[in-house]
Protein backbone atom coordinates (compact mmCIF):
# COMPACT_ATOMS: atom_id res chain seq x y z
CA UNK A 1 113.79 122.33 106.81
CA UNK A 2 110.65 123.28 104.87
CA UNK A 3 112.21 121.41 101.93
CA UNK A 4 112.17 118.40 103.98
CA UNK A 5 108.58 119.01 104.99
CA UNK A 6 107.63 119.19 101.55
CA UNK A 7 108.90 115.84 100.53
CA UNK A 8 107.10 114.37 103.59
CA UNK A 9 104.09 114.99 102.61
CA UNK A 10 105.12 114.00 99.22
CA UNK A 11 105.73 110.61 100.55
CA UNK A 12 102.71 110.78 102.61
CA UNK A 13 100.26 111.71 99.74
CA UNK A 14 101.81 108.46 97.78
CA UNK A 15 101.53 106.28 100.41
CA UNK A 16 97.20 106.79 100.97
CA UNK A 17 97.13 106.72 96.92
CA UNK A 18 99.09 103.42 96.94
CA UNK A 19 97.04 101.81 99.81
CA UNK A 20 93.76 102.90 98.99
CA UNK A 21 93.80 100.67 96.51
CA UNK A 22 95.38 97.63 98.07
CA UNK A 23 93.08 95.39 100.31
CA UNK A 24 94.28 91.79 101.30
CA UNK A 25 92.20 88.95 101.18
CA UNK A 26 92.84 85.30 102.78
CA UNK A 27 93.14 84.00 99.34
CA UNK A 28 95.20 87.10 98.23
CA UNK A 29 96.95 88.72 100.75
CA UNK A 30 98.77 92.20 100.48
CA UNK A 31 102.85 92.22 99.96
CA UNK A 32 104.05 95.21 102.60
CA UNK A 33 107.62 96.49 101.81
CA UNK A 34 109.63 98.92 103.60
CA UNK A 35 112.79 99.75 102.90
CA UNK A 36 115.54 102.05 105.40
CA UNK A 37 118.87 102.93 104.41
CA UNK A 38 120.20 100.09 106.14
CA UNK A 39 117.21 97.22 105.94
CA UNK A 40 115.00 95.38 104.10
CA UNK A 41 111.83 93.90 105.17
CA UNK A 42 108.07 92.11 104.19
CA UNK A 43 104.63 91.45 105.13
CA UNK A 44 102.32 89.13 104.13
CA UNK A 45 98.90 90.83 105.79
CA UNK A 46 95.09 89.41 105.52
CA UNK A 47 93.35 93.19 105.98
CA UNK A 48 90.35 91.34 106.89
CA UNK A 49 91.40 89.34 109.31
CA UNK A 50 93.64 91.89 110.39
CA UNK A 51 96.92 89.58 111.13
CA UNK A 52 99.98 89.07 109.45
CA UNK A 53 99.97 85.79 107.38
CA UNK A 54 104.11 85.65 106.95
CA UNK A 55 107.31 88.25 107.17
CA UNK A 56 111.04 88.91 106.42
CA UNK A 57 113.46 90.87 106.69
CA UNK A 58 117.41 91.41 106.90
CA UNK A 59 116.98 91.80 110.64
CA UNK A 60 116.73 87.89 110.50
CA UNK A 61 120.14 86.07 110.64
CA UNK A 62 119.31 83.53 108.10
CA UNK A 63 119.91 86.27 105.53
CA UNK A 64 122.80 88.29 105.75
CA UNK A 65 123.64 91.52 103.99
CA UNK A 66 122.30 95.13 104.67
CA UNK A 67 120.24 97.37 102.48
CA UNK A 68 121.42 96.64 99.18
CA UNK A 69 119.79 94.76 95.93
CA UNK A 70 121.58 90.94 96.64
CA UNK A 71 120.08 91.20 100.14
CA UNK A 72 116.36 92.17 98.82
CA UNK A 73 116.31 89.48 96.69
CA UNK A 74 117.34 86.73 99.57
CA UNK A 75 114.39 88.54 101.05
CA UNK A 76 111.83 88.03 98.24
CA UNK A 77 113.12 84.51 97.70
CA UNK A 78 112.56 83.58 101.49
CA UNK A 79 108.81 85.32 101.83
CA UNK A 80 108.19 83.19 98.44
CA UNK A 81 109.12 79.76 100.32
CA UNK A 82 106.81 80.75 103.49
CA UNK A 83 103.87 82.14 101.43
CA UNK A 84 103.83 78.68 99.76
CA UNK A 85 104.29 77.09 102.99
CA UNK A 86 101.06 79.26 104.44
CA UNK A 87 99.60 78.33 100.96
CA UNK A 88 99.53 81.69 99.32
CA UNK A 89 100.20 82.01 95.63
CA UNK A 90 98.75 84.87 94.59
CA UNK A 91 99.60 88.48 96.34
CA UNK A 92 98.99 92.26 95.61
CA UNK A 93 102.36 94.42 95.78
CA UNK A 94 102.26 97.31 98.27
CA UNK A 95 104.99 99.43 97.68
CA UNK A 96 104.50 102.11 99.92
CA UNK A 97 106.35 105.29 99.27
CA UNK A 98 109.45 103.38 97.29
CA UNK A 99 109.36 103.95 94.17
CA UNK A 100 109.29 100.38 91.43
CA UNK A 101 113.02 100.42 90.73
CA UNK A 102 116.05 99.17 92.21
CA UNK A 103 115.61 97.31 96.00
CA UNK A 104 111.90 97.10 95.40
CA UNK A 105 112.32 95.77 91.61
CA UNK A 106 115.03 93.32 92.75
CA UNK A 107 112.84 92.19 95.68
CA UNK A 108 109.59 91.89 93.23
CA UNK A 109 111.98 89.63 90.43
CA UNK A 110 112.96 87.46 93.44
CA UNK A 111 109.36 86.92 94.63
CA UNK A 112 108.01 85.85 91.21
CA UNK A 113 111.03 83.94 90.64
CA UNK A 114 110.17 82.30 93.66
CA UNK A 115 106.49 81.13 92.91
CA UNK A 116 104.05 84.04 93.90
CA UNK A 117 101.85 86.05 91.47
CA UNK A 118 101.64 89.47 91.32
C-alpha cells in the first residue's frame, strides 16, 4: 500500500510539472490526453476561455477498439479532422502523467499525420 502511495504522488508531481507549463490559447489550444487501461480519449481546451474547443475518445462508437495503439491512432486521426473543422492547426501536447511512448506516441503520429502542429 505505501508503494502505491508513492507512485501517486509520483504521478501527481508530473502532472503540475507538465501543466504548469501548458496554457491554451484560442489560436493554440492545449491537446488533453488520458489514457485508462481500457480507453482512450482527447481534449481540445481554450484555458482562457475556459471551454472545450473539440474531444474524442473510444467511448464514441464511430471508433471501435479498446485501449490499445490502432485505437489511439483512430483517435488522433478523428480530433485532427474536428480541430480543422473548428479551425485549429496549431496545438500544445499535454500529456499528463503518460509517459511519450507507446498509446500517447501512436496517438501524437496520428495527429500530425492528420494536419495539426505540435
Amino acid at each position: 500500500m505505501k508503494i502505491k502511495k508513492i507512485i501517486n504522488k509520483q504521478r501527481e508531481r508530473r502532472r503540475y510539472r507538465v501543466r504548469k507549463k501548458l496554457r491554451g490559447t484560442a489560436e493554440r489550444p492545449r491537446l488533453s490526453v488520458q489514457r485508462t487501461l481500457k480507453h482512450f480519449s482527447c481534449q481540445l481546451i481554450d484555458d482562457e476561455a475556459g471551454r472545450t474547443l473539440a474531444s474524442a475518445s473510444t467511448h464514441d462508437k464511430s471508433i471501435a477498439g479498446g485501449g490499445n495503439c490502432e485505437s489511439a491512432s483512430q483517435v488522433g486521426k478523428v480530433i485532427a479532422e474536428k480541430a480543422q473543422a473548428a479551425g485549429v492547426k496549431q496545438v500544445c501536447l499535454d500529456r499528463g502523467v503518460c509517459k511519450f511512448h507507446g498509446r500517447v506516441a501512436a496517438f501524437a503520429e496520428a495527429a500530425r499525420e492528420g494536419g495539426l502542429e505540435f
